[in-house]
C-alpha atoms as a PDB file:
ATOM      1  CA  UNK A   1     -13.800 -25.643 -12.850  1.00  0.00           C
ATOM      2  CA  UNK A   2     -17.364 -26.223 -11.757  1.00  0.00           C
ATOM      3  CA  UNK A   3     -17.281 -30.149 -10.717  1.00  0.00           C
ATOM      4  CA  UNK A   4     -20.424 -30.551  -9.014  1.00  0.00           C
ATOM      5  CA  UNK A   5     -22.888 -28.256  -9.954  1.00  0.00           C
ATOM      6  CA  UNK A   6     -22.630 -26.599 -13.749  1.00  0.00           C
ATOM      7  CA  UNK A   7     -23.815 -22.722 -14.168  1.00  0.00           C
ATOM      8  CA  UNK A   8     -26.908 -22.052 -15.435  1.00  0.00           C
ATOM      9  CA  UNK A   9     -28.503 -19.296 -16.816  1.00  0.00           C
ATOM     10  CA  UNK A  10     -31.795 -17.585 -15.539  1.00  0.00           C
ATOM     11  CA  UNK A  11     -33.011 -14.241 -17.283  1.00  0.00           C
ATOM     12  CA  UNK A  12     -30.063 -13.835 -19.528  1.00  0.00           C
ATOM     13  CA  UNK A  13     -27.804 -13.959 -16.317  1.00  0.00           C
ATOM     14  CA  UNK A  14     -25.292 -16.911 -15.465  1.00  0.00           C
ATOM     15  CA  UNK A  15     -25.667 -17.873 -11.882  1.00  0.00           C
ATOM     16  CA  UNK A  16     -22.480 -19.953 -10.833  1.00  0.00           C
ATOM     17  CA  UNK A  17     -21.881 -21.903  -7.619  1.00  0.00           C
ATOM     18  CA  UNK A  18     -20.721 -19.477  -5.119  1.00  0.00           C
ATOM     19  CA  UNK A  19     -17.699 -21.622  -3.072  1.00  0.00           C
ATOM     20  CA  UNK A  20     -16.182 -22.101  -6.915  1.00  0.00           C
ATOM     21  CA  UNK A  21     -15.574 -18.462  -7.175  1.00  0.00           C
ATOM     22  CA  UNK A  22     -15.340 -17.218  -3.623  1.00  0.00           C
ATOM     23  CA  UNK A  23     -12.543 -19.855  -3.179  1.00  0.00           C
ATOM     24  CA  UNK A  24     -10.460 -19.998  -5.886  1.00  0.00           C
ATOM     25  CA  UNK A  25      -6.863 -19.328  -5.821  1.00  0.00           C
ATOM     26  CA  UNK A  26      -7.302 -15.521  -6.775  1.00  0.00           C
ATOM     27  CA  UNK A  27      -9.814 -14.553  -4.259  1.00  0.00           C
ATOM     28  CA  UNK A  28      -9.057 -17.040  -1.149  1.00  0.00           C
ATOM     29  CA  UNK A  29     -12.452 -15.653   0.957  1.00  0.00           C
ATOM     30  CA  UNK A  30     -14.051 -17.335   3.391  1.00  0.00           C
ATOM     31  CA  UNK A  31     -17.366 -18.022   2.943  1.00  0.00           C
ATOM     32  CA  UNK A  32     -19.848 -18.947   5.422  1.00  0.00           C
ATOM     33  CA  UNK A  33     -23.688 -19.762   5.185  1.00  0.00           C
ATOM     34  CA  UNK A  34     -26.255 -18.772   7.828  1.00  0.00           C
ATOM     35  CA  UNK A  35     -29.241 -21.615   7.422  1.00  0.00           C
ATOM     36  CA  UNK A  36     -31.730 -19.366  10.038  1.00  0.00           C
ATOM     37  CA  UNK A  37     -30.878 -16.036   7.783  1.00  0.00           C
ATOM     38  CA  UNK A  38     -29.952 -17.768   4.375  1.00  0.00           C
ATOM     39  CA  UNK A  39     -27.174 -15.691   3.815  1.00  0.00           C
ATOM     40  CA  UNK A  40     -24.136 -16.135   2.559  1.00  0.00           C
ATOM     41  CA  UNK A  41     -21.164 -14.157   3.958  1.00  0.00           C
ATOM     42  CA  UNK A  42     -17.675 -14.316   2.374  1.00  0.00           C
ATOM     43  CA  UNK A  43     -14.929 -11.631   3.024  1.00  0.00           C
ATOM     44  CA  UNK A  44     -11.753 -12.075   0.898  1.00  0.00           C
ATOM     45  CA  UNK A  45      -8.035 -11.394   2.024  1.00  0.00           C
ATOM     46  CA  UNK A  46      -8.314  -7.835   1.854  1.00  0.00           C
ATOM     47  CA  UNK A  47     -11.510  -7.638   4.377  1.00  0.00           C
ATOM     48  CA  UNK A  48     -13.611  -6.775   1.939  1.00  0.00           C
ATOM     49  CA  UNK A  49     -17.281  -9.068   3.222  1.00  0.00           C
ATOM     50  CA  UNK A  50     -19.954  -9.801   0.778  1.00  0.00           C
ATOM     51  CA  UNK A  51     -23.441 -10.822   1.642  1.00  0.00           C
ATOM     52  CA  UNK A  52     -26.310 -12.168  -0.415  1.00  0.00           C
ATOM     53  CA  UNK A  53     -29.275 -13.721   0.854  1.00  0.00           C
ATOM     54  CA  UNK A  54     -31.278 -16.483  -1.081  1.00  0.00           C
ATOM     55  CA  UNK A  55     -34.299 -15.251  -3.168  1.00  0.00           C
ATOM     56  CA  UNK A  56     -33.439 -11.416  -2.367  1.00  0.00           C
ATOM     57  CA  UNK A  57     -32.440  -8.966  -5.626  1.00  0.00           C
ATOM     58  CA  UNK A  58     -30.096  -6.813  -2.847  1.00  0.00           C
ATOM     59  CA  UNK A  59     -26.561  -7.622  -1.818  1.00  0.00           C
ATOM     60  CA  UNK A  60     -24.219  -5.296   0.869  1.00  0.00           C
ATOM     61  CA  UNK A  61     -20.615  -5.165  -0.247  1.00  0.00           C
ATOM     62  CA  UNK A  62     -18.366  -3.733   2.609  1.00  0.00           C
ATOM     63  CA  UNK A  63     -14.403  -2.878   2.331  1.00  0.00           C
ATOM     64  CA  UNK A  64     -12.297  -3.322   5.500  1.00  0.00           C
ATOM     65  CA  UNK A  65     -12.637   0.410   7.252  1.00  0.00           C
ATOM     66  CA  UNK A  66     -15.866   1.684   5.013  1.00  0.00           C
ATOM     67  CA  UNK A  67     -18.889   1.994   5.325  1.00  0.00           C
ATOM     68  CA  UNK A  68     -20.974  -0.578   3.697  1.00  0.00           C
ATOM     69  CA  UNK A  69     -23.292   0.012   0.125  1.00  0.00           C
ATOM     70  CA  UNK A  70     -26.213  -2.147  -0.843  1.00  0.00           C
ATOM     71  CA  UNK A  71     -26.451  -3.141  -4.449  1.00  0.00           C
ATOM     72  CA  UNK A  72     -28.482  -4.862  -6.905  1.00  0.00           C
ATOM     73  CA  UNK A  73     -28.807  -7.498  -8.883  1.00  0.00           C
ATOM     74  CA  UNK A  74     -32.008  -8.066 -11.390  1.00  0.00           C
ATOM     75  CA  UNK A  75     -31.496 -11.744 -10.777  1.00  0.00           C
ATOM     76  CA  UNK A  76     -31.847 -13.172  -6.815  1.00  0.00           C
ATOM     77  CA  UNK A  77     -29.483 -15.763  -5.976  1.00  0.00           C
ATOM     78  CA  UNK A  78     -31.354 -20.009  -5.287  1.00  0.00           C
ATOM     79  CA  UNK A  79     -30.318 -22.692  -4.309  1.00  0.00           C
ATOM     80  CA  UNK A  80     -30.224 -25.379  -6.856  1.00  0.00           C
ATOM     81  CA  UNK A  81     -29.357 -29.126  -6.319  1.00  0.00           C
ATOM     82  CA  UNK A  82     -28.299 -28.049  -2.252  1.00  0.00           C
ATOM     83  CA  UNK A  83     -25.833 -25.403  -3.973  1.00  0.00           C
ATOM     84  CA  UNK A  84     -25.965 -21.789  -3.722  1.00  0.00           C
ATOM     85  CA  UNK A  85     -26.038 -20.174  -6.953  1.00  0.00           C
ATOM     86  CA  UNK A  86     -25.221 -16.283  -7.023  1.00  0.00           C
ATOM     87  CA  UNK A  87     -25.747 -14.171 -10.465  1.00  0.00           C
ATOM     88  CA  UNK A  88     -21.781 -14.187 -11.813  1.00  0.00           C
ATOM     89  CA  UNK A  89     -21.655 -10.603 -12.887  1.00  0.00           C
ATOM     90  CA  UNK A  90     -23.071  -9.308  -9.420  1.00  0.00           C
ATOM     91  CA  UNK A  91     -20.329 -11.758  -7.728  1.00  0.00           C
ATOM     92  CA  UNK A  92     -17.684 -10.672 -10.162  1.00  0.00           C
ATOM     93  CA  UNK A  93     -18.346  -6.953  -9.785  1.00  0.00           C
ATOM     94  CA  UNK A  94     -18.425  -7.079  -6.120  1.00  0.00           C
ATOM     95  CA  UNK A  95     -14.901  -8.629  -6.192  1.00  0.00           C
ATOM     96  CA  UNK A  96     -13.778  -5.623  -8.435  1.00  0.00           C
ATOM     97  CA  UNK A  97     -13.056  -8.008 -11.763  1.00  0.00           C
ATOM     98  CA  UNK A  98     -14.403  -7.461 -15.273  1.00  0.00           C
ATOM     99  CA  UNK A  99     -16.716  -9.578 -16.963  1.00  0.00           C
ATOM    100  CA  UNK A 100     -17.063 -10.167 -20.291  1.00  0.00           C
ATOM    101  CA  UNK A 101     -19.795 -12.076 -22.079  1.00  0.00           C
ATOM    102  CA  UNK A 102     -18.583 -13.516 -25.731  1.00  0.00           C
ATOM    103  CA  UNK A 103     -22.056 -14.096 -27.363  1.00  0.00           C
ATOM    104  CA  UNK A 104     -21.102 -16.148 -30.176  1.00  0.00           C
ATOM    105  CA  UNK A 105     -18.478 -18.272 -28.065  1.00  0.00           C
ATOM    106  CA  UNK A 106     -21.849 -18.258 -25.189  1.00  0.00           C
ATOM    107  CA  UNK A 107     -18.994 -17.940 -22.870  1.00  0.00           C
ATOM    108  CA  UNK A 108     -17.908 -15.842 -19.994  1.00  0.00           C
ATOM    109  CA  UNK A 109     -14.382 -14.243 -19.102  1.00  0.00           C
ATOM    110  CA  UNK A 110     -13.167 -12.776 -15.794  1.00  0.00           C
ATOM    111  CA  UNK A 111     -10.372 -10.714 -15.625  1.00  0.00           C
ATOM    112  CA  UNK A 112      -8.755 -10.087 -12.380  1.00  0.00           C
ATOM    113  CA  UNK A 113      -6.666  -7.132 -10.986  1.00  0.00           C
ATOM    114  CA  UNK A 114      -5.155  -9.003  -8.188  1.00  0.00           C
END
């Protein structure tokens, strides 16, 4: 699932590349990157827009019709081998799925409600 660029994990927290999850056949956002800002943007099928900017700990998450909330994550997404890594559970979370981490297994699972 992650052909070019394998998750890591920085401070106890797996960062993943963003496009894998933003894109994938249960979300289906489109994601766009602002070099000038370093932000990434992507707003899924139901207008709900994410943006997290490189090196920064706060993220906005804004549903279609709402008025926007700024979160936090304890680790900043980086860029890493010219790919965008965000922290999974932050990413996850925004995108209303659960995460689970299975510490003996050292393995993550996503659930999603879509």
């Amino acid at each position: 699932i992650f052909p070019d660029q394998k998750p890591i994990i920085i401070r106890g927290r797996t960062m993943v590349p963003l496009r894998v999850i933003f894109e994938h056949q249960d979300v289906q956002a489109e994601v766009k990157w602002n070099e000038v800002e370093r932000t990434v943007t992507a707003t899924d099928r139901t207008g709900k827009t994410i943006v997290f900017r490189i090196n920064e700990n706060n993220y906005r998450v804004q549903e279609k019709g709402k008025e926007g909330q700024i979160k936090y994550t304890d680790v900043a997404p980086i860029i890493e081998n010219e790919r965008t890594l965000l922290p999974l559970r932050a990413l996850s979370e925004s995108l209303d799925f659960q995460v689970d981490w299975i510490d003996k297994e050292r393995k993550v699972e996503i659930t999603t409600f879509m």
